[in-house]
C-alpha atoms as a PDB file:
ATOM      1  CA  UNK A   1       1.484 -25.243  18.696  1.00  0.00           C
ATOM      2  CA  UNK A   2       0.946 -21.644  19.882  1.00  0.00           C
ATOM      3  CA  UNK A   3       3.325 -19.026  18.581  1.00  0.00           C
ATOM      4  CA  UNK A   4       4.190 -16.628  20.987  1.00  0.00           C
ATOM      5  CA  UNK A   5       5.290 -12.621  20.363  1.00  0.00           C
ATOM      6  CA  UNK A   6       8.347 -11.178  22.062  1.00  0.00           C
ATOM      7  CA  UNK A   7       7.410  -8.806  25.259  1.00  0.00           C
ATOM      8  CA  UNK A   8       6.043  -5.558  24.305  1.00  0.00           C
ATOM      9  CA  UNK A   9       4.992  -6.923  20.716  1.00  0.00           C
ATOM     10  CA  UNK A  10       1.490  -7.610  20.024  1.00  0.00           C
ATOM     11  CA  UNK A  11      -0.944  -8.499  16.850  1.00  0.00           C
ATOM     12  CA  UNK A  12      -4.186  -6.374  15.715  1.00  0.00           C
ATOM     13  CA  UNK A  13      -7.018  -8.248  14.753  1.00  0.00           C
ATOM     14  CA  UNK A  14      -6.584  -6.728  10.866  1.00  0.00           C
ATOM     15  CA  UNK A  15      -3.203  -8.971  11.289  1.00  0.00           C
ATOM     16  CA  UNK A  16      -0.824  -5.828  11.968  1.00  0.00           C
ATOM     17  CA  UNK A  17       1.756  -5.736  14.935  1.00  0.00           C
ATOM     18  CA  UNK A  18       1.819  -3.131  17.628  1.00  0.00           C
ATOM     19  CA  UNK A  19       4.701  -2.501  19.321  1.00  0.00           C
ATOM     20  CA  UNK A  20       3.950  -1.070  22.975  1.00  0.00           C
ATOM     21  CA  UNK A  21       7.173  -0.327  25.032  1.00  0.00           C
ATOM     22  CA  UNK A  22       8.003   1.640  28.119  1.00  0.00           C
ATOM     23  CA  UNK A  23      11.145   3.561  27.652  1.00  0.00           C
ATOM     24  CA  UNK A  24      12.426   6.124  30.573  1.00  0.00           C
ATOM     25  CA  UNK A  25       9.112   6.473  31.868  1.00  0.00           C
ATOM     26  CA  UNK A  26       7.715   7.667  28.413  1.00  0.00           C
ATOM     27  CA  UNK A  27       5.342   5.459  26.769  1.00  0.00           C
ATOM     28  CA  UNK A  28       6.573   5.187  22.800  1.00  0.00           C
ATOM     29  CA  UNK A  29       3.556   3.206  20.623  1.00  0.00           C
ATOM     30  CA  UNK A  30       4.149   1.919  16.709  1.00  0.00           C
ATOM     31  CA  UNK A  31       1.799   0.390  14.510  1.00  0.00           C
ATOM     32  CA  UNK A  32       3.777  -1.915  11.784  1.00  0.00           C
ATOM     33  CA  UNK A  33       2.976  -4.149   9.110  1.00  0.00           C
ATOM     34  CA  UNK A  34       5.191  -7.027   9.595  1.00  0.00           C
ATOM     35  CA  UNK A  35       6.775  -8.839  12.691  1.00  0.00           C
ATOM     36  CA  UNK A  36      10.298  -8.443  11.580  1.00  0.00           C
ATOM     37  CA  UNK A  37       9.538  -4.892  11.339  1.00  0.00           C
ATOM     38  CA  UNK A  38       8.051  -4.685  14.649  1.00  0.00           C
ATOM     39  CA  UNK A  39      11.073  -5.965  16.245  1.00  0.00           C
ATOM     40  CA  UNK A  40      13.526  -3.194  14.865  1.00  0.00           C
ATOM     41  CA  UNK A  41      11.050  -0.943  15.777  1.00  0.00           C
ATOM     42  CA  UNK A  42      11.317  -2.027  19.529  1.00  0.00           C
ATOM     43  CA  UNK A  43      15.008  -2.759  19.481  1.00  0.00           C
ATOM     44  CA  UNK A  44      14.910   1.399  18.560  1.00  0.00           C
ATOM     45  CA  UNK A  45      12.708   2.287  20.888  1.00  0.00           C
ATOM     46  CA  UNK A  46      14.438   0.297  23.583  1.00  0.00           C
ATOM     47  CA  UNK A  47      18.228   1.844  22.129  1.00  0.00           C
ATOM     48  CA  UNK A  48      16.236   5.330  23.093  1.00  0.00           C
ATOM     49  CA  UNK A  49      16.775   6.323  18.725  1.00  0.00           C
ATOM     50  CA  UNK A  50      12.859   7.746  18.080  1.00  0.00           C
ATOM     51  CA  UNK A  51      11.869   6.794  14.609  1.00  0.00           C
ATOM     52  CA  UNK A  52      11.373  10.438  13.784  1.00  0.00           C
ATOM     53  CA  UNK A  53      12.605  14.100  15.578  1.00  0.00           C
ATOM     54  CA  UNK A  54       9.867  16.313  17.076  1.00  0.00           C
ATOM     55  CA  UNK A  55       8.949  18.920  15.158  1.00  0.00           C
ATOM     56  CA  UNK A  56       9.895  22.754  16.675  1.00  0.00           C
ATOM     57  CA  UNK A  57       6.386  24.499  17.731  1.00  0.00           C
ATOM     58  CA  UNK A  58       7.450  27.909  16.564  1.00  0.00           C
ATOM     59  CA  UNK A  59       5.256  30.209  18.247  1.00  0.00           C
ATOM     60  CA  UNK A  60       4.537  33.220  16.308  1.00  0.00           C
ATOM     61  CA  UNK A  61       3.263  36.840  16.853  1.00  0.00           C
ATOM     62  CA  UNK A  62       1.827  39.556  14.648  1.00  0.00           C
ATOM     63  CA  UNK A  63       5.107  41.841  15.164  1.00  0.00           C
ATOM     64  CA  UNK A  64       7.586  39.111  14.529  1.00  0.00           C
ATOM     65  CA  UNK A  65       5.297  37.645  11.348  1.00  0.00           C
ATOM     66  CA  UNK A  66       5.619  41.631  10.418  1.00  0.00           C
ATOM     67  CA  UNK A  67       9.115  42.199  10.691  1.00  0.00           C
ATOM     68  CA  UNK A  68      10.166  38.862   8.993  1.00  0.00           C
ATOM     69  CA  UNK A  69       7.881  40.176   5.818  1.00  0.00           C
END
């Protein structure tokens, strides 16, 4: 009997899940250590709730890093 992976769900060879899912034409990627783990990870990614908020790039220069001293 062949077990089979929900869509977007598959197993590494060093016996890890990746979840792989197309969300509003942005590709979102997880690596996870269990299969019950990998599924609320894709049931997130398909809600559109990221795991994590992007960081700010803050860009900097030499008169602002001045005058916030």
């Amino acid at each position: 009997m062949t077990s089979t992976l929900p869509s977007g769900i598959s197993q590494t060879t060093s016996g890890k899940f990746r979840v792989n899912v197309m969300v509003g034409g942005v590709r979102m990627t997880e690596t996870c250590d269990s299969l019950d783990d990998a599924m609320f990870v894709r049931a997130r990614f398909k809600a559109g709730v990221p795991l994590s908020t992007p960081v700010a790039n803050h860009s900097w220069t030499i008169r602002k890093a001045i005058d916030g001293y």
